[in-house]
PDB file of N, CA and C in Angstrom:
ATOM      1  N   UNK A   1     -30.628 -13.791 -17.310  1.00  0.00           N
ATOM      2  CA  UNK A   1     -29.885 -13.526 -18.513  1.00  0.00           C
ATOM      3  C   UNK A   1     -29.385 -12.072 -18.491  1.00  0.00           C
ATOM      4  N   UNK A   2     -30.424 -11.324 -18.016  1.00  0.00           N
ATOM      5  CA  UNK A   2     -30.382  -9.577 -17.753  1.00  0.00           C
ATOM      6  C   UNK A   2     -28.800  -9.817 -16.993  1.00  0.00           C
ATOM      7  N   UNK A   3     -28.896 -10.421 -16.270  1.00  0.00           N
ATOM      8  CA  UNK A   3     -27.645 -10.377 -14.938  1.00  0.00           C
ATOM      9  C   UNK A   3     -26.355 -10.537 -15.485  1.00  0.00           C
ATOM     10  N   UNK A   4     -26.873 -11.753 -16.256  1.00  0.00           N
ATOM     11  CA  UNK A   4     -24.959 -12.022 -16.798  1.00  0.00           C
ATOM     12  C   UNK A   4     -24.775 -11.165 -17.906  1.00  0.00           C
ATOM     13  N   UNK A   5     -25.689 -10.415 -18.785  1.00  0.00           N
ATOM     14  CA  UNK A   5     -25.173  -9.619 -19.438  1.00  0.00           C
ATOM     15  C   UNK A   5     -24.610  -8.476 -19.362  1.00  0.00           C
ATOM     16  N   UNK A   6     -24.498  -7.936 -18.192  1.00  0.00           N
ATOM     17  CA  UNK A   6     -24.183  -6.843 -17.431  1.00  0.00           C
ATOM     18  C   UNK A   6     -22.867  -7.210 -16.521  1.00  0.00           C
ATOM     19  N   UNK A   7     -22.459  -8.302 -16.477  1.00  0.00           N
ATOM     20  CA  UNK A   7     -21.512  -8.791 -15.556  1.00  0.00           C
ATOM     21  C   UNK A   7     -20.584  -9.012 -16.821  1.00  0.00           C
ATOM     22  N   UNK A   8     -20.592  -9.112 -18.082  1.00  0.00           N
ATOM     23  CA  UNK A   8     -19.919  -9.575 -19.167  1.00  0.00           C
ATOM     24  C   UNK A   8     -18.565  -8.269 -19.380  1.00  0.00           C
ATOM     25  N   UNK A   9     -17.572  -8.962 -19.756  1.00  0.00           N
ATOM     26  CA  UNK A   9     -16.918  -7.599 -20.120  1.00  0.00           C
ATOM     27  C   UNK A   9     -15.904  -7.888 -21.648  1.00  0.00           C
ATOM     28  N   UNK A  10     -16.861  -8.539 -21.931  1.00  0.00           N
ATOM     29  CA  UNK A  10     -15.754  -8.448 -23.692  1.00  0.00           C
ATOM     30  C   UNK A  10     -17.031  -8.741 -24.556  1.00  0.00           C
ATOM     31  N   UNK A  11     -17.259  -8.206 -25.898  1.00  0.00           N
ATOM     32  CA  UNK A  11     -17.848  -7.539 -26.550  1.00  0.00           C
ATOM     33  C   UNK A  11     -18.371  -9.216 -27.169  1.00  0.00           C
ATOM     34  N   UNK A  12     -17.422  -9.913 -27.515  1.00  0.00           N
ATOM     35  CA  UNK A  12     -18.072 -11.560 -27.369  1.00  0.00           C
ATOM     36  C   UNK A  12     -18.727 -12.340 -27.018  1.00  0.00           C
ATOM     37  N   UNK A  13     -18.293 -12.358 -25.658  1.00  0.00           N
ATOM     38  CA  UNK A  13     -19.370 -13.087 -24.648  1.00  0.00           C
ATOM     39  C   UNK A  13     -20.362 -12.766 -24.187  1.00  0.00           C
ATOM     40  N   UNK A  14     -20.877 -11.988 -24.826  1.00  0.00           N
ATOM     41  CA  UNK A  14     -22.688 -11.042 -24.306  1.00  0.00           C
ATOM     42  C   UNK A  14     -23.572 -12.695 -25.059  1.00  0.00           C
ATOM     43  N   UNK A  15     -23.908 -12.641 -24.340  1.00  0.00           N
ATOM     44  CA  UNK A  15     -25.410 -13.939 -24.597  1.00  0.00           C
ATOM     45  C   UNK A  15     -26.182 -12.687 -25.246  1.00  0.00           C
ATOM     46  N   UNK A  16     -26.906 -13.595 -26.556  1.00  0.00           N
ATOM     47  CA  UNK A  16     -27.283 -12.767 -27.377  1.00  0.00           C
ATOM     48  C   UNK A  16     -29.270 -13.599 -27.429  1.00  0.00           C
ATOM     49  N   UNK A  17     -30.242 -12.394 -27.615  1.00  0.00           N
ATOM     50  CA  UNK A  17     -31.576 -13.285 -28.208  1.00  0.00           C
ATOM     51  C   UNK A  17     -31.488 -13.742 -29.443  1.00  0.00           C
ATOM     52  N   UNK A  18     -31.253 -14.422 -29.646  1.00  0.00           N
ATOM     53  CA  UNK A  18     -31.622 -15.375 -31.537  1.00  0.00           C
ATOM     54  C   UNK A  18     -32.650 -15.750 -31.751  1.00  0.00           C
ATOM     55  N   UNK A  19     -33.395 -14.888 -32.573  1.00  0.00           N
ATOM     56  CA  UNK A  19     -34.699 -14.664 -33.323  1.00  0.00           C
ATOM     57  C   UNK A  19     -34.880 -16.095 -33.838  1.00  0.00           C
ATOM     58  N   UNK A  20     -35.970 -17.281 -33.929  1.00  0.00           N
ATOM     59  CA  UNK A  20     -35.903 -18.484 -34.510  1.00  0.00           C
ATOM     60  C   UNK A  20     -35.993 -18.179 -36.115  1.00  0.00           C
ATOM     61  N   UNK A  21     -36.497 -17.370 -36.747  1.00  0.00           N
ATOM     62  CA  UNK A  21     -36.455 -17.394 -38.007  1.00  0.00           C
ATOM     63  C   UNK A  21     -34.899 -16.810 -38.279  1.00  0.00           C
ATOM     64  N   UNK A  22     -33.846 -17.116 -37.522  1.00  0.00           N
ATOM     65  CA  UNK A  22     -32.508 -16.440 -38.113  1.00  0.00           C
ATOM     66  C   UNK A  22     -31.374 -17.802 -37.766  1.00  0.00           C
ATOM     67  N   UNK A  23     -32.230 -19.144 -37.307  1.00  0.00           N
ATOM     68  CA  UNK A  23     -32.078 -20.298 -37.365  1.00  0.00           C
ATOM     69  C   UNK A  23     -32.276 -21.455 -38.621  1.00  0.00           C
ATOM     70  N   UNK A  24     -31.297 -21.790 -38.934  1.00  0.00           N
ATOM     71  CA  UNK A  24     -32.014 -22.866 -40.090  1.00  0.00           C
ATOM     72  C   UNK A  24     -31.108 -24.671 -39.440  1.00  0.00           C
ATOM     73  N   UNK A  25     -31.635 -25.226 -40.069  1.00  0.00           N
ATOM     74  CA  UNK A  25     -31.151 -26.701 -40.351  1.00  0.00           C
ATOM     75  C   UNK A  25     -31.050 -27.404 -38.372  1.00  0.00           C
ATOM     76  N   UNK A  26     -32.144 -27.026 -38.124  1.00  0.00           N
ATOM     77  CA  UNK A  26     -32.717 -27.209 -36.389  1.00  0.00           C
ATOM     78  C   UNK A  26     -32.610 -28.582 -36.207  1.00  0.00           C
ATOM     79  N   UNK A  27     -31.825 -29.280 -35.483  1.00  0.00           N
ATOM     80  CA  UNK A  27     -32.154 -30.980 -35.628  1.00  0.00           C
ATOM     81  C   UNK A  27     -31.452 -31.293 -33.882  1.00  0.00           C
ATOM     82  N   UNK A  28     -32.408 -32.061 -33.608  1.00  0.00           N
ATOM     83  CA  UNK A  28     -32.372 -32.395 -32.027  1.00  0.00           C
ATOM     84  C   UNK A  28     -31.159 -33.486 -31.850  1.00  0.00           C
ATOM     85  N   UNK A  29     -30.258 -32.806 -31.098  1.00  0.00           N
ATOM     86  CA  UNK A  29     -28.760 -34.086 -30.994  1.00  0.00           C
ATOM     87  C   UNK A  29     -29.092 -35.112 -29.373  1.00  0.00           C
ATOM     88  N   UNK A  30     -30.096 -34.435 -28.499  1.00  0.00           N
ATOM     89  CA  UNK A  30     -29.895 -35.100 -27.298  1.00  0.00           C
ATOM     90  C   UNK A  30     -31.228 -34.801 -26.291  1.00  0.00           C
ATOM     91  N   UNK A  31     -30.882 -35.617 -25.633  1.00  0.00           N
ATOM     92  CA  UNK A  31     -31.690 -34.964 -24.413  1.00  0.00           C
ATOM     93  C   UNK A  31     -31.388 -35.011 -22.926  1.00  0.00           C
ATOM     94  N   UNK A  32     -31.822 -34.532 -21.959  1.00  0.00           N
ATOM     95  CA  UNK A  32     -30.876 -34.128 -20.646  1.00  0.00           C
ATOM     96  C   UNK A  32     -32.579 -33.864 -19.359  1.00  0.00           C
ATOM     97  N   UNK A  33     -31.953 -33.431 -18.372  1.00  0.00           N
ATOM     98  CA  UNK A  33     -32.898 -33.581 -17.141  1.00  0.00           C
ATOM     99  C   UNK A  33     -33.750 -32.469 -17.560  1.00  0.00           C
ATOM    100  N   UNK A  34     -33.285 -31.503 -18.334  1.00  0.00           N
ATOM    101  CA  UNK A  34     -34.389 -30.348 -18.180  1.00  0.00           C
ATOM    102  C   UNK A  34     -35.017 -29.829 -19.658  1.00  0.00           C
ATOM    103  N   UNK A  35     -34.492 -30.812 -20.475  1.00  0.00           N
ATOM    104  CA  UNK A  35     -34.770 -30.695 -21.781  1.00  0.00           C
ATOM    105  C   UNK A  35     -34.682 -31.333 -22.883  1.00  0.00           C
ATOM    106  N   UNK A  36     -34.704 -31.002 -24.130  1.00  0.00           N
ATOM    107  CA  UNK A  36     -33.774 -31.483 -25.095  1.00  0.00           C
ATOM    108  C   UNK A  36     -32.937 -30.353 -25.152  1.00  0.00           C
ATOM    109  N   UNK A  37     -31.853 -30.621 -26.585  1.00  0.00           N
ATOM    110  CA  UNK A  37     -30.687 -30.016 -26.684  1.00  0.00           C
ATOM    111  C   UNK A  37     -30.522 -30.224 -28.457  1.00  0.00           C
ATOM    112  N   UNK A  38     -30.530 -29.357 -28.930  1.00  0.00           N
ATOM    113  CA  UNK A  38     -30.803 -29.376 -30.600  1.00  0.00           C
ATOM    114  C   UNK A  38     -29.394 -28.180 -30.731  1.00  0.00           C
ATOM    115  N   UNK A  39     -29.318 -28.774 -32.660  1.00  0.00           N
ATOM    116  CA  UNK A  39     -27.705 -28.185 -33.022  1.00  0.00           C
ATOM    117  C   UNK A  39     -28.694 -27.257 -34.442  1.00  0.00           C
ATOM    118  N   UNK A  40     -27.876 -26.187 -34.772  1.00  0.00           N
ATOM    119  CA  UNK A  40     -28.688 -24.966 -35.279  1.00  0.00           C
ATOM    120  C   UNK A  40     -27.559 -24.332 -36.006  1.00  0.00           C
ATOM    121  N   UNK A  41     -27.683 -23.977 -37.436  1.00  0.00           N
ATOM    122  CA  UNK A  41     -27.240 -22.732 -38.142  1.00  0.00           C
ATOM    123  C   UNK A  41     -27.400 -21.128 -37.575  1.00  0.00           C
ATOM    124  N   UNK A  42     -26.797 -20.791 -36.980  1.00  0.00           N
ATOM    125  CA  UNK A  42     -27.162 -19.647 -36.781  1.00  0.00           C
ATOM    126  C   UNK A  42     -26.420 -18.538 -38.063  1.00  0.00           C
ATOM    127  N   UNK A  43     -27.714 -17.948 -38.671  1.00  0.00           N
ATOM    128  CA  UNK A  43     -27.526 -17.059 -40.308  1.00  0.00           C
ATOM    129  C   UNK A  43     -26.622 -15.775 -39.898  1.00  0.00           C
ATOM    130  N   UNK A  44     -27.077 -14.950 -38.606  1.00  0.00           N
ATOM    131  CA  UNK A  44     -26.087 -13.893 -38.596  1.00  0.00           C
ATOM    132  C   UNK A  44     -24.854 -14.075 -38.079  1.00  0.00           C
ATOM    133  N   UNK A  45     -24.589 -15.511 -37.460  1.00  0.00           N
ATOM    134  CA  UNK A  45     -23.041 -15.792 -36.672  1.00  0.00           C
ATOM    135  C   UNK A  45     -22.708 -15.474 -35.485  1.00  0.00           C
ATOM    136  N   UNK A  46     -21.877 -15.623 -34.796  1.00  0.00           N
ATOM    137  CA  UNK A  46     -21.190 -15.371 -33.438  1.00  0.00           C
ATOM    138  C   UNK A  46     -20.719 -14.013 -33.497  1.00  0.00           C
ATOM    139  N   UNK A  47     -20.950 -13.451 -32.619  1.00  0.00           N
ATOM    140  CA  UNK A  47     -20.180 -11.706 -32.469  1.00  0.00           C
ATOM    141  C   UNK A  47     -18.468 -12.040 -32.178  1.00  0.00           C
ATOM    142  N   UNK A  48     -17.525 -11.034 -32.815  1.00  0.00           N
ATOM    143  CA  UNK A  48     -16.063 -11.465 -32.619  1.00  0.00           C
ATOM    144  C   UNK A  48     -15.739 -10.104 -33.142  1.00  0.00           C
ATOM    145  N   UNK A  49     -14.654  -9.547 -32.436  1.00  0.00           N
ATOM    146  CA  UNK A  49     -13.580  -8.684 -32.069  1.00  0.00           C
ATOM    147  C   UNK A  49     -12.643  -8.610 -34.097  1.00  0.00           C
ATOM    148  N   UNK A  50     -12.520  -7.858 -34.591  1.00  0.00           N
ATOM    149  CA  UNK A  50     -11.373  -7.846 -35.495  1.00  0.00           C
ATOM    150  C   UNK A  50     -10.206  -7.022 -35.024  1.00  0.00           C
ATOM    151  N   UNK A  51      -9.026  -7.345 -34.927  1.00  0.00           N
ATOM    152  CA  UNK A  51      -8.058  -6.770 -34.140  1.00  0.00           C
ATOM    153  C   UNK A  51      -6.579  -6.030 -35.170  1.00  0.00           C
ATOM    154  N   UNK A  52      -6.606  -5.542 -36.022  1.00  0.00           N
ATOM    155  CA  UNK A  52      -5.800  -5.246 -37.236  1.00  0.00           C
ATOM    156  C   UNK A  52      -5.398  -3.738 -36.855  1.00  0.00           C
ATOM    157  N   UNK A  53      -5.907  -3.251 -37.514  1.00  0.00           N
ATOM    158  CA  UNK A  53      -4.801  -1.529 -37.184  1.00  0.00           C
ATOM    159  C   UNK A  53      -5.609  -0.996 -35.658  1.00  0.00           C
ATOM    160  N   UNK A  54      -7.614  -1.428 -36.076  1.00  0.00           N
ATOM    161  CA  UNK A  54      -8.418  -0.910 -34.896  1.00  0.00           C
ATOM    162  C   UNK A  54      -8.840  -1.841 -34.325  1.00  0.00           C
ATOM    163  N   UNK A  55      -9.931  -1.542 -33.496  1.00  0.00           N
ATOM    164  CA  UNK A  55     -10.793  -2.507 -33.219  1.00  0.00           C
ATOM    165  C   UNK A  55     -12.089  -2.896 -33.808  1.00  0.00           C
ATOM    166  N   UNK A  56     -12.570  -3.595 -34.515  1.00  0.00           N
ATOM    167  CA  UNK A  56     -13.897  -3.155 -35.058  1.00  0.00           C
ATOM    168  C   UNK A  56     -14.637  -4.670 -35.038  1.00  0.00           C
ATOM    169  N   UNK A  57     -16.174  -4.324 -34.678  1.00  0.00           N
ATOM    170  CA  UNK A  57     -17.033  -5.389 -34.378  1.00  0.00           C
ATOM    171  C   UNK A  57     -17.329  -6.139 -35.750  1.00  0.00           C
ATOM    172  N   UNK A  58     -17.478  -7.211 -35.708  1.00  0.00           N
ATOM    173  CA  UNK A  58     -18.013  -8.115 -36.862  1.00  0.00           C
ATOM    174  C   UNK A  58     -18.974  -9.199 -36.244  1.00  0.00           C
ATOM    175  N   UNK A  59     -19.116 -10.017 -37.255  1.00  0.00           N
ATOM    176  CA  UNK A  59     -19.860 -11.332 -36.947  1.00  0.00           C
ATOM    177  C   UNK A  59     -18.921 -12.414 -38.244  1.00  0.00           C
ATOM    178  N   UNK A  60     -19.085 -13.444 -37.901  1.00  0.00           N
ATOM    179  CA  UNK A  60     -18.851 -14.984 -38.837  1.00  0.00           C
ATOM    180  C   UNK A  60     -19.731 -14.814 -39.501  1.00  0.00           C
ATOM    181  N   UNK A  61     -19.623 -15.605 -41.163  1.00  0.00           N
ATOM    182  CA  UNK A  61     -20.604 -15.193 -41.999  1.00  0.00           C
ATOM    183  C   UNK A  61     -21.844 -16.259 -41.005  1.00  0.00           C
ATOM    184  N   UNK A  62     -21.594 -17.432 -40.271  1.00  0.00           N
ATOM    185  CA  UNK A  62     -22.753 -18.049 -39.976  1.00  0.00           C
ATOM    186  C   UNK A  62     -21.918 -19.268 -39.342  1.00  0.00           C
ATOM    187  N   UNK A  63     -22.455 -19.515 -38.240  1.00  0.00           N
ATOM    188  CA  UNK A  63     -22.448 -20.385 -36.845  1.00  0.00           C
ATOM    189  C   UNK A  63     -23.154 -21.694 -36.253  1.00  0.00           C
ATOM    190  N   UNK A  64     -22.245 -22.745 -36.314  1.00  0.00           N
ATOM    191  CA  UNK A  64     -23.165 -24.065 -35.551  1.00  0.00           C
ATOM    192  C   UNK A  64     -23.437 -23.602 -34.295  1.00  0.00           C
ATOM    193  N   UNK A  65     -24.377 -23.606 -34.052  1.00  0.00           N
ATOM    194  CA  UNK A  65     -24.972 -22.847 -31.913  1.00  0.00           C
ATOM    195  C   UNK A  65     -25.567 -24.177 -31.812  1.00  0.00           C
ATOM    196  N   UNK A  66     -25.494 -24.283 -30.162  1.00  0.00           N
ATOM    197  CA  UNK A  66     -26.540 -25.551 -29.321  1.00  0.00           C
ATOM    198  C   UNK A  66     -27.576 -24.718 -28.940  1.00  0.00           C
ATOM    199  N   UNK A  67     -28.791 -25.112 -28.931  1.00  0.00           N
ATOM    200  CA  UNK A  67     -30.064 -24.581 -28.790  1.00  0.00           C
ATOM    201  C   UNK A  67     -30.936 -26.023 -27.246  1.00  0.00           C
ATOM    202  N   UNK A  68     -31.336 -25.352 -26.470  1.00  0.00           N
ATOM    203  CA  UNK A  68     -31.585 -26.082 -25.334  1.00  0.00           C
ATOM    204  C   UNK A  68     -32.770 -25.917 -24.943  1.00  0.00           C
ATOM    205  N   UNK A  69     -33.916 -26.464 -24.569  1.00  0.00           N
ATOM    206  CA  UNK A  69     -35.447 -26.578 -24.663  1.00  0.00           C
ATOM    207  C   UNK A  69     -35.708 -26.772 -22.889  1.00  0.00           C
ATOM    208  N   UNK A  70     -36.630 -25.476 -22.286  1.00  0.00           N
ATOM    209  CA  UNK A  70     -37.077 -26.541 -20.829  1.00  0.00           C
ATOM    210  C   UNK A  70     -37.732 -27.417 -20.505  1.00  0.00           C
ATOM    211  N   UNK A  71     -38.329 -28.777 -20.103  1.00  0.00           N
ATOM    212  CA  UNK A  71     -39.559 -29.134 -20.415  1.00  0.00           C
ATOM    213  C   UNK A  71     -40.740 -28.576 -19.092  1.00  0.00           C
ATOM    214  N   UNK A  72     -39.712 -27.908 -17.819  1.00  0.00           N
ATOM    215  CA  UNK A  72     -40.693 -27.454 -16.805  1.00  0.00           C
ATOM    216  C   UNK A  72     -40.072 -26.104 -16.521  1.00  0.00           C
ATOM    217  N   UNK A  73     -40.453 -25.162 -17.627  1.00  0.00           N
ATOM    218  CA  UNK A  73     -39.652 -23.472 -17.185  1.00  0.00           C
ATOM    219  C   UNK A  73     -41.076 -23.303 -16.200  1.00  0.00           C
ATOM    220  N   UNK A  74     -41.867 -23.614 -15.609  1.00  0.00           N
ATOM    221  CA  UNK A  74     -42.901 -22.564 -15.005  1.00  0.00           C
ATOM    222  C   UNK A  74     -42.265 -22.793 -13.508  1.00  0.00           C
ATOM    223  N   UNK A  75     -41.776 -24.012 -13.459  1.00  0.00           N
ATOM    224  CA  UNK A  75     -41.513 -23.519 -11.511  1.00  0.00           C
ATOM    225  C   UNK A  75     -40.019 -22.561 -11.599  1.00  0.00           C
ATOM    226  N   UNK A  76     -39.765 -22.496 -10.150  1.00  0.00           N
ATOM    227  CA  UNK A  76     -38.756 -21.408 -10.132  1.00  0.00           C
ATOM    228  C   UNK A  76     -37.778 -21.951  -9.272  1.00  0.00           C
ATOM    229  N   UNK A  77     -36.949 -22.701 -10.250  1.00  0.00           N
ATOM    230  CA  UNK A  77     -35.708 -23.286 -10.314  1.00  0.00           C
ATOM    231  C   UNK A  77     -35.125 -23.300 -11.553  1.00  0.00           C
ATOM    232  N   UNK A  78     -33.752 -22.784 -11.124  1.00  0.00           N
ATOM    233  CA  UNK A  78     -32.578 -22.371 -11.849  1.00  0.00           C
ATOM    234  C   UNK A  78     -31.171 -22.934 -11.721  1.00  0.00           C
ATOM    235  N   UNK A  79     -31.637 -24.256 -11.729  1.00  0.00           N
ATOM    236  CA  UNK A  79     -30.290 -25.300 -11.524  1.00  0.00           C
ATOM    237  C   UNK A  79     -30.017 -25.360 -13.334  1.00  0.00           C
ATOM    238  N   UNK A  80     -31.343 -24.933 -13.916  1.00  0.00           N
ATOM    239  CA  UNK A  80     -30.808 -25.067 -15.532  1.00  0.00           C
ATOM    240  C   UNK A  80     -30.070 -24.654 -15.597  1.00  0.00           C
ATOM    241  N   UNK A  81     -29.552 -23.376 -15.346  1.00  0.00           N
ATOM    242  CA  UNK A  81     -29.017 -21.697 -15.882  1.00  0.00           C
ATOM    243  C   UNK A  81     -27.573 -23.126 -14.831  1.00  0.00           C
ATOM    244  N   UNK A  82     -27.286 -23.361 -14.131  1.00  0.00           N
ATOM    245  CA  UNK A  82     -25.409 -23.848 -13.759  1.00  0.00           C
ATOM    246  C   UNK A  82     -25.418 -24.686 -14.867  1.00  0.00           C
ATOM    247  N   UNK A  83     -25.986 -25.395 -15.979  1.00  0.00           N
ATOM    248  CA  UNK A  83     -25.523 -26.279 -16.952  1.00  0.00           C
ATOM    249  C   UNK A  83     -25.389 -25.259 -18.360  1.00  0.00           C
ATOM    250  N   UNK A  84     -25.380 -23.901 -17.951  1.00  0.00           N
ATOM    251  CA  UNK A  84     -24.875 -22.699 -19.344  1.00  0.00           C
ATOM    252  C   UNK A  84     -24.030 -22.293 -19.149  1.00  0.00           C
ATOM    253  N   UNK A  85     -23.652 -22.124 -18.052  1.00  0.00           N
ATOM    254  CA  UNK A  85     -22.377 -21.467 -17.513  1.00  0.00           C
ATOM    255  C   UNK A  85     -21.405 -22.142 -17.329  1.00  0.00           C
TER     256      UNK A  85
END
């Protein structure tokens, strides 16, 4: 995660940590080879650019996010991480 955030170059697309208590209305839509896959309020919103006279950082008042669960993070494989990207 360290990696791609450093490889990022617009003030948007930084993968962000989302605290679970800054999550509400958590409800599981699916499931997949390495997890489930749940749909989420996110309270502080998506980071986004305002572009008017300056530039200035904001957030959405608040954001549907996909939230994705491992069921085997202990071995060390990272075929998860090509289904985020």
């Amino acid at each position: 995660m360290k990696e791609f955030q450093l490889r990022v170059r617009k003030y948007e697309d930084v993968i962000e940590w989302i605290p679970f208590n800054r999550l509400s209305d958590v409800k599981e839509i699916g499931k997949g080879g390495f997890g489930s896959v749940y749909s989420a309020t996110w309270l502080d919103g998506i980071r986004r650019v305002e572009r008017i006279n300056t530039f200035k950082r904001a957030r959405e008042p608040s954001s549907i996010v996909a939230l994705k669960t491992l069921t085997s993070s202990k071995e060390n494989n990272f075929d998860f991480l090509k289904e985020v990207s």
